[in-house]
Protein backbone atom coordinates (compact mmCIF):
# COMPACT_ATOMS: atom_id res chain seq x y z
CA UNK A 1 112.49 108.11 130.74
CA UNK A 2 109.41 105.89 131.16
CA UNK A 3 109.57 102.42 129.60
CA UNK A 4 106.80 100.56 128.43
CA UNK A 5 106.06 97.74 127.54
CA UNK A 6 102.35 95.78 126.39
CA UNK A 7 103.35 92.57 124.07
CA UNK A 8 105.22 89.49 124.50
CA UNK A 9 107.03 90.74 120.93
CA UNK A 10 107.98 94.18 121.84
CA UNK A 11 110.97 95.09 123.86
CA UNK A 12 110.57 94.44 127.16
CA UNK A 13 107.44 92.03 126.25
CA UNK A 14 109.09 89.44 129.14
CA UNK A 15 107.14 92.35 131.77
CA UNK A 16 103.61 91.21 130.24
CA UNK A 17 102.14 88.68 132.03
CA UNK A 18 101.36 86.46 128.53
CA UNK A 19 105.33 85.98 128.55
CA UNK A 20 106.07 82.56 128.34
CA UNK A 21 107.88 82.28 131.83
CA UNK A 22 106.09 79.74 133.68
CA UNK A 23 105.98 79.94 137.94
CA UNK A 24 105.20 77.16 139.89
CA UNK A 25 103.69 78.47 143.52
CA UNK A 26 102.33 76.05 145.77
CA UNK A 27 103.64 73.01 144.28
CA UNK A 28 101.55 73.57 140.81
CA UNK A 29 103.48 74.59 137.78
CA UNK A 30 101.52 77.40 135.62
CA UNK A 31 102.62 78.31 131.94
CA UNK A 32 102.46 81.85 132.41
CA UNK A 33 101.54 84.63 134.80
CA UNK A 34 98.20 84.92 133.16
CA UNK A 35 97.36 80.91 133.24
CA UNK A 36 98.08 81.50 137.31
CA UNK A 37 95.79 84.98 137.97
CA UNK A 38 92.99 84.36 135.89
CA UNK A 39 92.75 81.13 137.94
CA UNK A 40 92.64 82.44 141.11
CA UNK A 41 89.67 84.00 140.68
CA UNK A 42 87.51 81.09 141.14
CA UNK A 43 89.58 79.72 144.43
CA UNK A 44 86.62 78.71 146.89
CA UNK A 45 83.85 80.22 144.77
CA UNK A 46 81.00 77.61 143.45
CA UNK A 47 83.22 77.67 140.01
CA UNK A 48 86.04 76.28 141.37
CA UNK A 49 85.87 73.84 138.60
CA UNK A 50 87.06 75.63 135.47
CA UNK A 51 90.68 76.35 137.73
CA UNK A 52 91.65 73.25 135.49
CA UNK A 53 90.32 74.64 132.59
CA UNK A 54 92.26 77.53 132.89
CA UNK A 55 95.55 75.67 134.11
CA UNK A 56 95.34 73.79 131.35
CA UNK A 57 94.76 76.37 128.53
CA UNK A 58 97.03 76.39 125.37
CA UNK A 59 97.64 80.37 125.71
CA UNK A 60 97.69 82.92 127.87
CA UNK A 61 94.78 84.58 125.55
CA UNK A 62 92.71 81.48 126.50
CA UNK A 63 93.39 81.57 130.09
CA UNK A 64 92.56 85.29 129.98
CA UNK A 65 89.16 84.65 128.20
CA UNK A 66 87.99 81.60 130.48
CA UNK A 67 88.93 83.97 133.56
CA UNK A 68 86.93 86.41 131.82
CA UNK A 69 84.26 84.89 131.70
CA UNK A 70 81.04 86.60 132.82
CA UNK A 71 79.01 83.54 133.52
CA UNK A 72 81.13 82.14 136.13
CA UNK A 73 80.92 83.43 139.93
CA UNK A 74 84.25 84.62 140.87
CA UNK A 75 85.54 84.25 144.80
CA UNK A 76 83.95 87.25 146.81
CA UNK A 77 87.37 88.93 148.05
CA UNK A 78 88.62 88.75 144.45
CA UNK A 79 88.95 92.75 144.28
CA UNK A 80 90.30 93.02 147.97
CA UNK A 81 93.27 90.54 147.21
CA UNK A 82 93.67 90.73 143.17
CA UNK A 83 96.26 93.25 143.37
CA UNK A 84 98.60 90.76 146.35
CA UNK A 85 97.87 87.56 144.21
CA UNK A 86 99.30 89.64 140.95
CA UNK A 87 102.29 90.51 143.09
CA UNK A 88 103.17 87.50 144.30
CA UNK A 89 103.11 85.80 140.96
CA UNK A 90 105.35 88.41 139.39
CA UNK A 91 107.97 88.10 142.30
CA UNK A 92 107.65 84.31 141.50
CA UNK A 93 108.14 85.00 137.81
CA UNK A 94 111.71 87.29 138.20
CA UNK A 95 113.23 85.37 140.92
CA UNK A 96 112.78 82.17 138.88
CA UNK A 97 113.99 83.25 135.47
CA UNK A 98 117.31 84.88 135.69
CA UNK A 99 117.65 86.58 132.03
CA UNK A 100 114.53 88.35 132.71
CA UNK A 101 115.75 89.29 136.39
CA UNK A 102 118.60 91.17 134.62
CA UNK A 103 116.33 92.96 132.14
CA UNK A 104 114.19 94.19 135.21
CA UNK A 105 116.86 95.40 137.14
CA UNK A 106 118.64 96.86 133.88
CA UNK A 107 115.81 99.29 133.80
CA UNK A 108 117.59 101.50 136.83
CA UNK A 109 115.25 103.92 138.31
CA UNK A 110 113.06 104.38 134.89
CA UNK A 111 108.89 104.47 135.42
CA UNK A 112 107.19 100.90 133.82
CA UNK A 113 104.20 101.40 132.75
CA UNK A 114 102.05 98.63 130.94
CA UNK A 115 101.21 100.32 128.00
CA UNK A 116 97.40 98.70 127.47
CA UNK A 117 94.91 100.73 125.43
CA UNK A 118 92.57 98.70 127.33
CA UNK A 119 92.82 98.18 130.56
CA UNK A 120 92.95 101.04 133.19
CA UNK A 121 93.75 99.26 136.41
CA UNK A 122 96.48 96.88 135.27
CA UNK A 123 97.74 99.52 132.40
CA UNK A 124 97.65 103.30 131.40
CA UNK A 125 94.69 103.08 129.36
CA UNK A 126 94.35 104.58 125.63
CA UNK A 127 94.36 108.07 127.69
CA UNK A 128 97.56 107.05 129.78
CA UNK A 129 95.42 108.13 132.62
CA UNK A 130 95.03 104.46 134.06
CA UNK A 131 96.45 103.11 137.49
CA UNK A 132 99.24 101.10 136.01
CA UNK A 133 99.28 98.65 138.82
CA UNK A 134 101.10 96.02 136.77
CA UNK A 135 104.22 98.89 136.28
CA UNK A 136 103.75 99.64 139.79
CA UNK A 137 104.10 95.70 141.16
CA UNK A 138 106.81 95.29 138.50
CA UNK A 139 108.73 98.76 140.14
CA UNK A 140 108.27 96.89 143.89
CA UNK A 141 109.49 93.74 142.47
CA UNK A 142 112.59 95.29 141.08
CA UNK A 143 112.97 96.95 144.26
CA UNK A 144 112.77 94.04 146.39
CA UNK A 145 115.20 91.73 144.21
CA UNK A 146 117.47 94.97 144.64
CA UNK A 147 117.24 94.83 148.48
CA UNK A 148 117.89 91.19 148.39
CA UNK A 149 121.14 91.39 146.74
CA UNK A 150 122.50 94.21 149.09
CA UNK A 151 121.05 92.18 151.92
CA UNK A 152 123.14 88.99 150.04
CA UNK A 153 126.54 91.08 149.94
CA UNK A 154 125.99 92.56 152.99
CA UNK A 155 125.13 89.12 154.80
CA UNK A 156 127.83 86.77 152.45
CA UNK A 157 123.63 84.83 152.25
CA UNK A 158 123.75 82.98 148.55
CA UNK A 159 119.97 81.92 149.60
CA UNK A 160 117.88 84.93 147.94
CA UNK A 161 119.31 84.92 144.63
């Protein structure tokens, strides 16, 4: 069975990255997944200066717009390293709030699939013919925070959970 999930409202909503499960990475705490990505867009480009902007935002939605932003010069690697800064963030995200840890590992073996009519890198598109990258990070997190808790039994290590 594939599971998806799109909203924050719909079961298994805490997979979107508008959930309200703020990460901090690199000593900055960021509201949500979204607040953190859209942000790192502008890392070393000359529009550095709406980072803040977007850090401070009042939604994910407005984080996502400002990032979206057509005007602004985004960092020249963005497309080579988008994908790694996505993953890295959603690790963050599970191994930080437990209850949501539990719902991603409750989902066994099943396929995730972000389920945006939208968006055809992230999600499966209106035509589920998209990449589904988010589903795929989401099914190498779950995998990893699996492998971590063998390597935790196996080792008597508390440190990784």
């Amino acid at each position: 069975m594939t599971i998806y999930f799109y909203k924050v409202w719909q079961p298994y909503g805490c997979f979107s990255n508008f959930s309200r499960h703020g990460i901090q990475i690199q000593g900055t705490y960021w509201p949500t997944v979204e607040h953190y990505y859209q942000a790192q867009k502008f890392v070393g480009s000359i529009d550095s200066v709406i980072i803040p902007m977007i850090h401070a935002a009042e939604t994910p939605e407005d984080a996502a717009a400002l990032g979206r932003c057509r005007t602004r010069q985004i960092r020249p690697d963005w497309e080579i390293v988008k994908t790694q800064v996505m993953r890295v963030a959603v690790l963050k995200k599970f191994l930080t709030h437990l209850e949501i840890k539990e719902i991603l590992l409750s989902t066994g073996n099943e396929t995730l699939v972000e389920n945006s009519p939208n968006d055809y890198f992230w999600g499966c598109g209106a035509e589920k013919t998209g990449q589904n990258h988010l589903g795929k990070i989401l099914m190498g997190v779950r995998a990893e925070i699996r492998q971590s808790r063998v390597f935790t039994v196996i080792s008597g290590d508390n440190q990784l959970d």
